[in-house]
C-alpha atoms as a PDB file:
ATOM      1  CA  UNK A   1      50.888 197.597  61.331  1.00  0.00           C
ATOM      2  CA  UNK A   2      51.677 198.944  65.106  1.00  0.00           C
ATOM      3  CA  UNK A   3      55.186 201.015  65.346  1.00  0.00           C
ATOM      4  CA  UNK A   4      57.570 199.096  67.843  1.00  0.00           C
ATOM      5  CA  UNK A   5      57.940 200.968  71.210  1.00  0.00           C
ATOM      6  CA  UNK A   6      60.378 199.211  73.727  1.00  0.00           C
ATOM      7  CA  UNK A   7      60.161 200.405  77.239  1.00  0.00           C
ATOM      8  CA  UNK A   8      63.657 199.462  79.286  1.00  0.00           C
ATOM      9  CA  UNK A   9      62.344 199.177  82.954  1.00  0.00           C
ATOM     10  CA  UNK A  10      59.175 198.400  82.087  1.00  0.00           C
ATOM     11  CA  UNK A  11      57.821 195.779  84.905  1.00  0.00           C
ATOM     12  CA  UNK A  12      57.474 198.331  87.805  1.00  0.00           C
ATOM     13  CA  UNK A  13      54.206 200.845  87.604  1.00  0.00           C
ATOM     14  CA  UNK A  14      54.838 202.969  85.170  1.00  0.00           C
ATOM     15  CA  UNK A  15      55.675 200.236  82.835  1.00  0.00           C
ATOM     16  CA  UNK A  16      52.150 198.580  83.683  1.00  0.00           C
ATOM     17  CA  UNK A  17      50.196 202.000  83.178  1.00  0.00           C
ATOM     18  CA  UNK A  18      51.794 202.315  79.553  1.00  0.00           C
ATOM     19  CA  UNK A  19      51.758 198.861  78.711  1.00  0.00           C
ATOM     20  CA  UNK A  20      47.737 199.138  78.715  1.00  0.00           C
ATOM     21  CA  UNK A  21      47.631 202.558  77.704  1.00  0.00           C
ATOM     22  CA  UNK A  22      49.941 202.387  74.870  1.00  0.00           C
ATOM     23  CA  UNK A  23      49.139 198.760  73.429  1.00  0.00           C
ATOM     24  CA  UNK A  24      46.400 199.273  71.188  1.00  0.00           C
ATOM     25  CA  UNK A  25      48.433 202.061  69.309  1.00  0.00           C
ATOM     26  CA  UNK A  26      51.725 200.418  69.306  1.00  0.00           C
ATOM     27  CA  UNK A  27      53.623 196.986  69.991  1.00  0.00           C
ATOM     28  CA  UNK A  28      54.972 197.141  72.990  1.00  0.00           C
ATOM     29  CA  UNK A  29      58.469 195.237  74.131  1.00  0.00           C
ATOM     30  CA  UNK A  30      59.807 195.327  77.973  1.00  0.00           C
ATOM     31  CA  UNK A  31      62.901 194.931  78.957  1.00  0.00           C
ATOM     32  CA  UNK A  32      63.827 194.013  82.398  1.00  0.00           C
ATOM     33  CA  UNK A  33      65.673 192.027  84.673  1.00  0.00           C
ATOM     34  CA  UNK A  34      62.140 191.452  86.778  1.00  0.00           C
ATOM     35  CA  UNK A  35      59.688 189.558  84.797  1.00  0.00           C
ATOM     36  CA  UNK A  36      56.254 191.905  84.894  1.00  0.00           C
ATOM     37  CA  UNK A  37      53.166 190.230  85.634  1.00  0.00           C
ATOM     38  CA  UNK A  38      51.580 190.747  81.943  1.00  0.00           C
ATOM     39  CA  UNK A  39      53.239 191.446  79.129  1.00  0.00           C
ATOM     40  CA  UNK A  40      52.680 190.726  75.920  1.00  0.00           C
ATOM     41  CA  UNK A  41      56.521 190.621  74.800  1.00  0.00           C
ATOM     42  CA  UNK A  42      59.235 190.603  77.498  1.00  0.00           C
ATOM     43  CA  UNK A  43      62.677 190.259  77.524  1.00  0.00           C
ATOM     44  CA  UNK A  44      64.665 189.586  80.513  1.00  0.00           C
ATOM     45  CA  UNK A  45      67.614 192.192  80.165  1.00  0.00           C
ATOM     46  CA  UNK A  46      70.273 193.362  82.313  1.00  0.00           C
ATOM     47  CA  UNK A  47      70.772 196.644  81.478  1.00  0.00           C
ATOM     48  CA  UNK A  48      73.862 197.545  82.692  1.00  0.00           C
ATOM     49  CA  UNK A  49      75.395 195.329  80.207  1.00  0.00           C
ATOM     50  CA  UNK A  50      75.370 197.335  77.291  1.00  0.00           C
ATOM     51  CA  UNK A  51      75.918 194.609  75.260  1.00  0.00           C
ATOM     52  CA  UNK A  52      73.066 192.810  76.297  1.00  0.00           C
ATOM     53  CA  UNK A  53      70.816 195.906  76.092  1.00  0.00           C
ATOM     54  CA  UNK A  54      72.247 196.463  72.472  1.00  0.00           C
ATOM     55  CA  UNK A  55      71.767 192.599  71.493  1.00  0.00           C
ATOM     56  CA  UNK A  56      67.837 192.311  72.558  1.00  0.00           C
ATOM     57  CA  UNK A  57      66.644 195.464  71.660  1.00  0.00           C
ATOM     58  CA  UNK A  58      64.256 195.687  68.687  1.00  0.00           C
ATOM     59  CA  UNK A  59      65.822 196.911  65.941  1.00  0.00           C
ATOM     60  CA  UNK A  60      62.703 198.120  64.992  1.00  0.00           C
ATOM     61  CA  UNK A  61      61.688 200.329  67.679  1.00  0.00           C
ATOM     62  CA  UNK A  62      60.761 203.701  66.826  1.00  0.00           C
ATOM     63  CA  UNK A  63      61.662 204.756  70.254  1.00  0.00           C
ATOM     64  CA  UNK A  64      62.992 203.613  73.845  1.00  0.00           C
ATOM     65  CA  UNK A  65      61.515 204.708  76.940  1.00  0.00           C
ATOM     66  CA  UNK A  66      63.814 204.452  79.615  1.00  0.00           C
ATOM     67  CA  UNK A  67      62.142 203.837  83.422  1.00  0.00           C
ATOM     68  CA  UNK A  68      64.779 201.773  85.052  1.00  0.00           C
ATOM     69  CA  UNK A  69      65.174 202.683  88.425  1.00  0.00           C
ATOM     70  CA  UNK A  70      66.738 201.179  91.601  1.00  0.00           C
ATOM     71  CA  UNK A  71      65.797 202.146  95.588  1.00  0.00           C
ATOM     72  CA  UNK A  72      69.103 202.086  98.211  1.00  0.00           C
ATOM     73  CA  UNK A  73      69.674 203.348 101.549  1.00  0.00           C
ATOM     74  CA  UNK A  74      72.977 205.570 102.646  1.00  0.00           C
ATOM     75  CA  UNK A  75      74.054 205.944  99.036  1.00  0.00           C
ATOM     76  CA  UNK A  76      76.241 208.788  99.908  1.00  0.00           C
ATOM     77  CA  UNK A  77      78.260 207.629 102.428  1.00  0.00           C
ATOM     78  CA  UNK A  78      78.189 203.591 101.715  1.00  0.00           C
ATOM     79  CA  UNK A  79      80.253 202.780  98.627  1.00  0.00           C
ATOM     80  CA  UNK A  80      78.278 199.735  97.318  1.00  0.00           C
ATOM     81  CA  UNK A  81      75.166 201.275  97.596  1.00  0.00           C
ATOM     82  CA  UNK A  82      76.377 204.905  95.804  1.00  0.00           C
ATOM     83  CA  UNK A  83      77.709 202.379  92.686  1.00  0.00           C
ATOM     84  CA  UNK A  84      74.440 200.559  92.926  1.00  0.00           C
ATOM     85  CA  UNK A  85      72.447 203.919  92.336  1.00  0.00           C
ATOM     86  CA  UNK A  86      74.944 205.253  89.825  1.00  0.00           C
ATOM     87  CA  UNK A  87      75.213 202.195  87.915  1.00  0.00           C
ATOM     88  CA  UNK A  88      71.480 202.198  87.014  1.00  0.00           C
ATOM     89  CA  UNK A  89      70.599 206.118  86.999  1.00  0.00           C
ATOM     90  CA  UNK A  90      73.873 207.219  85.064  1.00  0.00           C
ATOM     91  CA  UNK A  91      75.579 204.455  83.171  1.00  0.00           C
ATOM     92  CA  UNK A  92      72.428 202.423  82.539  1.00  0.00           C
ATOM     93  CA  UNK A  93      71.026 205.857  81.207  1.00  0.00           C
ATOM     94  CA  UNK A  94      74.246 206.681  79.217  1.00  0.00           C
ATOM     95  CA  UNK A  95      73.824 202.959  77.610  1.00  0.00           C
ATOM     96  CA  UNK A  96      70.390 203.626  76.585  1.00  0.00           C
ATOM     97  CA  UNK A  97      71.213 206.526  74.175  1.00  0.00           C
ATOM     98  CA  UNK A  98      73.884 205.149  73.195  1.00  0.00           C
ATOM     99  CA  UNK A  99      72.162 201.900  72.275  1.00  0.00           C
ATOM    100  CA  UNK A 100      69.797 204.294  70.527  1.00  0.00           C
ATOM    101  CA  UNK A 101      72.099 206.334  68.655  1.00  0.00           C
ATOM    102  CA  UNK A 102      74.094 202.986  67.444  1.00  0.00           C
ATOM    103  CA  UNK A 103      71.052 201.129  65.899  1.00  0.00           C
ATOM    104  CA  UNK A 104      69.115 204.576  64.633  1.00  0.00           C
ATOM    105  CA  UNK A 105      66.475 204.887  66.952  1.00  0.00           C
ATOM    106  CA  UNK A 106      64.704 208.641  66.723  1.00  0.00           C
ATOM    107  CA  UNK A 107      63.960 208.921  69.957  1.00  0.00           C
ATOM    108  CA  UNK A 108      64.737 208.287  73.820  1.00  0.00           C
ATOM    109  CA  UNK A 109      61.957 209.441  76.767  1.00  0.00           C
ATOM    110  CA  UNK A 110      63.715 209.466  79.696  1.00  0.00           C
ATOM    111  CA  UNK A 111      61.754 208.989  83.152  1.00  0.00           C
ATOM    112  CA  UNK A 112      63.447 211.733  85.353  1.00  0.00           C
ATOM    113  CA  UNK A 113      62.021 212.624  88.365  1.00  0.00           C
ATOM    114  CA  UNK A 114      60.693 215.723  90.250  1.00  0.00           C
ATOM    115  CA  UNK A 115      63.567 214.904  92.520  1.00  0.00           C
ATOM    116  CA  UNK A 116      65.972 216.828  90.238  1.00  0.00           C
ATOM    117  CA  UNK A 117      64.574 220.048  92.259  1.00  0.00           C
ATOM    118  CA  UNK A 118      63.569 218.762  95.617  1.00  0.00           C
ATOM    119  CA  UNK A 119      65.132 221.100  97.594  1.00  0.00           C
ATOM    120  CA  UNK A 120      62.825 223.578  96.389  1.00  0.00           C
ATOM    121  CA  UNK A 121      59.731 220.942  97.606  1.00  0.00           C
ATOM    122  CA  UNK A 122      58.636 220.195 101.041  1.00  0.00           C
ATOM    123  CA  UNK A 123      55.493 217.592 101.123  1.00  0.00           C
ATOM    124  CA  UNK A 124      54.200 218.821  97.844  1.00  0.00           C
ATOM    125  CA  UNK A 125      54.711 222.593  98.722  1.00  0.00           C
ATOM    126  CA  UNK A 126      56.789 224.624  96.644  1.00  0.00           C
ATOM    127  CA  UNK A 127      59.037 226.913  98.773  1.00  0.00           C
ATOM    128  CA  UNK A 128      59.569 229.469  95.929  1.00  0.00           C
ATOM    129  CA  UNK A 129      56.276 230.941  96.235  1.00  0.00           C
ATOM    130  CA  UNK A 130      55.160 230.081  92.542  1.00  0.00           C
ATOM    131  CA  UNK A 131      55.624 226.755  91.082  1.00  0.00           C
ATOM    132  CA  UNK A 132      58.634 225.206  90.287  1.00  0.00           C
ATOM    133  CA  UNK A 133      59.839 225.410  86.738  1.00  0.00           C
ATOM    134  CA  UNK A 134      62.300 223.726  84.436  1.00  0.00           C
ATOM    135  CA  UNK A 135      63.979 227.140  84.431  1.00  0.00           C
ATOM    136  CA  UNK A 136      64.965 227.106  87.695  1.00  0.00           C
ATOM    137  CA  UNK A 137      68.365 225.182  88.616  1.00  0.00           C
ATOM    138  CA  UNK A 138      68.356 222.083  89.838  1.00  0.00           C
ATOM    139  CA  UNK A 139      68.753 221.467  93.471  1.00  0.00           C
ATOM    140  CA  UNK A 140      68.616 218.020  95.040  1.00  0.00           C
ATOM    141  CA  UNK A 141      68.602 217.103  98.536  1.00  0.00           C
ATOM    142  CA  UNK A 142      69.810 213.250  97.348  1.00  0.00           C
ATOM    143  CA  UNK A 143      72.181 211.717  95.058  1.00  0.00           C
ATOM    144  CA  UNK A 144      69.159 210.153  93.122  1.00  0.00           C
ATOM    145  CA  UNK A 145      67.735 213.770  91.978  1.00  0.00           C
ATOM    146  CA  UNK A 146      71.740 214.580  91.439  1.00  0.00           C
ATOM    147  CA  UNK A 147      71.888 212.075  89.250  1.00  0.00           C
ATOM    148  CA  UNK A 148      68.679 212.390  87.227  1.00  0.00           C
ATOM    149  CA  UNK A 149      69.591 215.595  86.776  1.00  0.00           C
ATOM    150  CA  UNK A 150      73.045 214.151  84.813  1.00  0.00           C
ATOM    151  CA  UNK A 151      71.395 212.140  82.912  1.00  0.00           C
ATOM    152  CA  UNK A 152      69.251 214.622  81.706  1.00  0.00           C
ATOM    153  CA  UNK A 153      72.583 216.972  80.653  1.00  0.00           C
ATOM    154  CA  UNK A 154      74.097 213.696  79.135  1.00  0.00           C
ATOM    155  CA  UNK A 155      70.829 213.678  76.964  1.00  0.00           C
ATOM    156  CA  UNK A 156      70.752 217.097  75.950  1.00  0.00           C
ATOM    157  CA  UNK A 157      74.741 216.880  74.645  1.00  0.00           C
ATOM    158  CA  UNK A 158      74.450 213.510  72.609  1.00  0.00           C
ATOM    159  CA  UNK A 159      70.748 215.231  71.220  1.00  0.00           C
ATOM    160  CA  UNK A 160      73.188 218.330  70.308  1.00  0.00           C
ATOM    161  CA  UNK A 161      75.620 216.072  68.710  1.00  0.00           C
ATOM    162  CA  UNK A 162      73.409 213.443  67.038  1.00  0.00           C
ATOM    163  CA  UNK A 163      71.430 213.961  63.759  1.00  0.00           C
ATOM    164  CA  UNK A 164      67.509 212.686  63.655  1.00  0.00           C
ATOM    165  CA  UNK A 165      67.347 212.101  67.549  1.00  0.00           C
ATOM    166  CA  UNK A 166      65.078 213.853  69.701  1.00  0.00           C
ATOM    167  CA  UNK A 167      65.163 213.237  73.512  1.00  0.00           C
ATOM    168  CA  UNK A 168      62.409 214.218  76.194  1.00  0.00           C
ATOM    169  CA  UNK A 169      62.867 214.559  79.873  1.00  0.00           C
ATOM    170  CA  UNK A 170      60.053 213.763  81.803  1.00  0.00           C
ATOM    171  CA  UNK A 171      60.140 215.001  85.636  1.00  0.00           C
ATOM    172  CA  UNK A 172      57.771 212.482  87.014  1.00  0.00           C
ATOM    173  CA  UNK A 173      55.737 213.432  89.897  1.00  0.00           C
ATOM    174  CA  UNK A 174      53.737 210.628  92.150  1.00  0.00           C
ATOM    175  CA  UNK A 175      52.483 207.783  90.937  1.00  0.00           C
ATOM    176  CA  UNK A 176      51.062 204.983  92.445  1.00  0.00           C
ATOM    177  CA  UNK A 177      49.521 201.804  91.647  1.00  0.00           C
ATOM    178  CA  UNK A 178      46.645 202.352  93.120  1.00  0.00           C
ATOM    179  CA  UNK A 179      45.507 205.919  93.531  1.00  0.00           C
ATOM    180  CA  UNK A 180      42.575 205.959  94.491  1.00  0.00           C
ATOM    181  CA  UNK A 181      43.392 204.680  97.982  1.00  0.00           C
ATOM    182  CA  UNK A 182      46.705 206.632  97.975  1.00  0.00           C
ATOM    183  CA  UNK A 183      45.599 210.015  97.340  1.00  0.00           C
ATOM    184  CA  UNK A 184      43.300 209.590 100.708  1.00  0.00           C
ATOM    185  CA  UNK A 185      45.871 208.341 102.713  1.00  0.00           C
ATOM    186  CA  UNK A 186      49.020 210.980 101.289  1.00  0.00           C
ATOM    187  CA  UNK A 187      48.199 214.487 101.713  1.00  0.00           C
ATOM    188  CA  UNK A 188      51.004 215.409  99.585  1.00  0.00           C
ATOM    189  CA  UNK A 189      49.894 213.626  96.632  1.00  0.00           C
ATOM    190  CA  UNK A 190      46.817 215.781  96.604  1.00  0.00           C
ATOM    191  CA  UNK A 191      49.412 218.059  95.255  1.00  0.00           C
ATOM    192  CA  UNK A 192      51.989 215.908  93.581  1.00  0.00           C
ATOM    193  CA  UNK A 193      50.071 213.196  91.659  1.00  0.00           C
ATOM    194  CA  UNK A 194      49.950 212.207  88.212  1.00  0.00           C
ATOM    195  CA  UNK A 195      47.579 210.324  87.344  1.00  0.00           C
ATOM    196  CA  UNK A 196      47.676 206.933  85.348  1.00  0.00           C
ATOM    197  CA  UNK A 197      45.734 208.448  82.669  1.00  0.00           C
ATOM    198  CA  UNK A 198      47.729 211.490  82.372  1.00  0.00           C
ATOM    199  CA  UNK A 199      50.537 209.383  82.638  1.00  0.00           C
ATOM    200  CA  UNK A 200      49.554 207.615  79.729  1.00  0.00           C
ATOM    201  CA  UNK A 201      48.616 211.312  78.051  1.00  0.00           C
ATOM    202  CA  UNK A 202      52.068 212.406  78.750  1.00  0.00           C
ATOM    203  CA  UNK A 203      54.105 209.575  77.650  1.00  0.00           C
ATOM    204  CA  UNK A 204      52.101 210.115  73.962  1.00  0.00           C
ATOM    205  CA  UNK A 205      52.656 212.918  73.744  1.00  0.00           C
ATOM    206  CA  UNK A 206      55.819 212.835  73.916  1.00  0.00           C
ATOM    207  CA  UNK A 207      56.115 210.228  71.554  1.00  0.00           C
ATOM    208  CA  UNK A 208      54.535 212.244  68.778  1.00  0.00           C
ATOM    209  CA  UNK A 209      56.569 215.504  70.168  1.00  0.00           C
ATOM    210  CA  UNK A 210      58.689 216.626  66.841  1.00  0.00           C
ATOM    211  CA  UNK A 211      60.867 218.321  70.201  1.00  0.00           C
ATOM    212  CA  UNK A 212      64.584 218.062  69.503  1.00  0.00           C
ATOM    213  CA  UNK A 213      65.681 218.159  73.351  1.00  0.00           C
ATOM    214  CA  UNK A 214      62.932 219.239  76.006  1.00  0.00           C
ATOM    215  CA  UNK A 215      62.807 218.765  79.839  1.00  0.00           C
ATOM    216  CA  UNK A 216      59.389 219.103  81.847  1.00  0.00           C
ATOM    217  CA  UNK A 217      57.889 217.849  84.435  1.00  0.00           C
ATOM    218  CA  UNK A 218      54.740 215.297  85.070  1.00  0.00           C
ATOM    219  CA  UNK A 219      52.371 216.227  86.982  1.00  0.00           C
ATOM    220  CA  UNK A 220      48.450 216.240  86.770  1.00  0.00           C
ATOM    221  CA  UNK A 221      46.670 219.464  87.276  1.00  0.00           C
ATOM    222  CA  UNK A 222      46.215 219.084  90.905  1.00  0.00           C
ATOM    223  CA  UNK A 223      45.322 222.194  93.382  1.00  0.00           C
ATOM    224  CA  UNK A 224      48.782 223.798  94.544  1.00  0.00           C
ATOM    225  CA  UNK A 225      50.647 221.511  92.712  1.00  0.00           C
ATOM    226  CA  UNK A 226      54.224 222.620  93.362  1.00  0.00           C
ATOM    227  CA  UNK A 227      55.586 222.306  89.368  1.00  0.00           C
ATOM    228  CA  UNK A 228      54.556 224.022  86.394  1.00  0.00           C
ATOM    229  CA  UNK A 229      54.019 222.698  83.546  1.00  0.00           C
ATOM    230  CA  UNK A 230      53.261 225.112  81.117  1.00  0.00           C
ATOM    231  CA  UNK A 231      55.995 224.379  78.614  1.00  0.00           C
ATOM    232  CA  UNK A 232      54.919 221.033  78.703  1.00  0.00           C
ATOM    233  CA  UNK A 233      51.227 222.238  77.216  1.00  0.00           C
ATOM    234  CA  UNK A 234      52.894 224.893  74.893  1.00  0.00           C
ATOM    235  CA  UNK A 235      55.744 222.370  73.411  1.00  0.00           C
ATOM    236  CA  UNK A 236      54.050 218.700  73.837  1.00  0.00           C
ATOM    237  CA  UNK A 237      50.133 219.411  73.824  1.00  0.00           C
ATOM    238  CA  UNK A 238      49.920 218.021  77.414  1.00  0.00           C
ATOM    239  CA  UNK A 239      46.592 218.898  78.979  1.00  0.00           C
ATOM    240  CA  UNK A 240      45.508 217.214  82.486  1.00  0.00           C
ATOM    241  CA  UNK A 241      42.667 215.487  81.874  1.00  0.00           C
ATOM    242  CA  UNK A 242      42.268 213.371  85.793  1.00  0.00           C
ATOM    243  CA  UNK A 243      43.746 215.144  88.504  1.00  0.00           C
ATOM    244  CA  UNK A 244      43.823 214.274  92.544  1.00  0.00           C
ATOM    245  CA  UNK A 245      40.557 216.319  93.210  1.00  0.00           C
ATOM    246  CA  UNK A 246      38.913 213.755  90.357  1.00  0.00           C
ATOM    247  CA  UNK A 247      40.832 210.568  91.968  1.00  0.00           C
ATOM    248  CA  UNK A 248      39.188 211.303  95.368  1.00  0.00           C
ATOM    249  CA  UNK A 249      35.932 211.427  93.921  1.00  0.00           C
ATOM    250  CA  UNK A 250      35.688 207.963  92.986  1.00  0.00           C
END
């Protein structure tokens, strides 16, 4: 019988590319306030109602991964927009370990984004001279990286605190519905893509990751890509197996 993964977010991209990655090894569950366009069990959730979120998650999942995300405009100087951002990539975020922690779920992957270090990163160009690491702080030129980056420290305290729960940051890179066509019209996600299968790879492996608390970034093995991700082959087993070079190929 298939373990019970619920993805919160799930009908955007990311959701899709897991959804038919993932299926055949586990059940998958979505929860979203936007109904996806296949799914094989959906439930329409608002998640910044944590009682909602608490009430229709399966209390059989083995683990959440957590994708929601929101796009605004002016978030830093217009009021409704900055709650609008906060309330879905901090409190939303908070709710979701909690909501794990109260019905004993193991394990949380959180979709961060290469955003948390963007200052560093100019059109897939690292401006360090070497690749970007987890080690170095976190910079953000935008209150969505800034708030990632919370998120992420939120994570790593309640992981700390909270027996049997393991919690993985992943720094997403690029991805896109349809890369093929992207990568030849976006020059910097020659650099900064990762790919829907690595995507897929990732997400596994960090799934199966016995990691207690672990932040790294998601990118595929692309030429000058601007973050490393060493510690994410040393700790998770994550190997690029389709990078941009590949993608344009086809």
């Amino acid at each position: 019988m298939k373990k019970t993964v619920t993805i919160i977010g799930g009908a955007g991209t990311i959701g899709t590319i897991l959804r038919k990655g993932l299926r055949d090894k586990y059940n998958i569950v979505i929860l979203d306030k936007k109904v996806p366009e296949q799914a094989e069990e959906f439930v329409e959730v608002d998640a910044t109602n944590f009682d909602m979120l608490l009430e229709n998650i399966p209390k059989d999942s083995v683990a959440l991964i957590n994708l929601l995300t929101i796009k605004t405009e002016n978030d830093l100087s217009d009021v409704e927009e900055f709650h609008k951002m906060t309330n879905i990539h901090f409190i939303s975020s908070f709710y979701v370990l909690h909501a794990a922690i109260r019905l004993g779920i193991p394990k949380v992957v959180y979709a961060s984004s290469n955003h948390t270090t963007d200052y560093y990163e100019n059109n897939g160009f690292s401006s360090l001279g070497r690749e970007i690491s987890t080690h170095d702080y976190p910079s953000s030129r935008g209150l969505y990286g800034v708030l990632k980056f919370a998120s992420e420290n939120i994570g790593q305290i309640l992981a700390l605190q909270t027996d049997n729960l393991s919690i993985i940051n992943l720094r997403i890179g690029s991805v896109h519905p349809n890369e093929e066509k992207a990568v030849k019209e976006d020059d910097r996600l020659l650099r900064t893509l990762l790919s829907h299968e690595d995507t897929v790879l990732l997400f596994e492996k960090a799934l199966h990751s016995s990691v207690r608390f672990g932040t790294y970034y998601g990118v595929s093995d692309n030429p000058g890509k601007p973050w490393s991700t060493e510690n994410a082959m040393r700790e998770l087993g994550f190997v690029s197996k389709v990078n941009s070079t590949d993608i344009n190929k086809c």
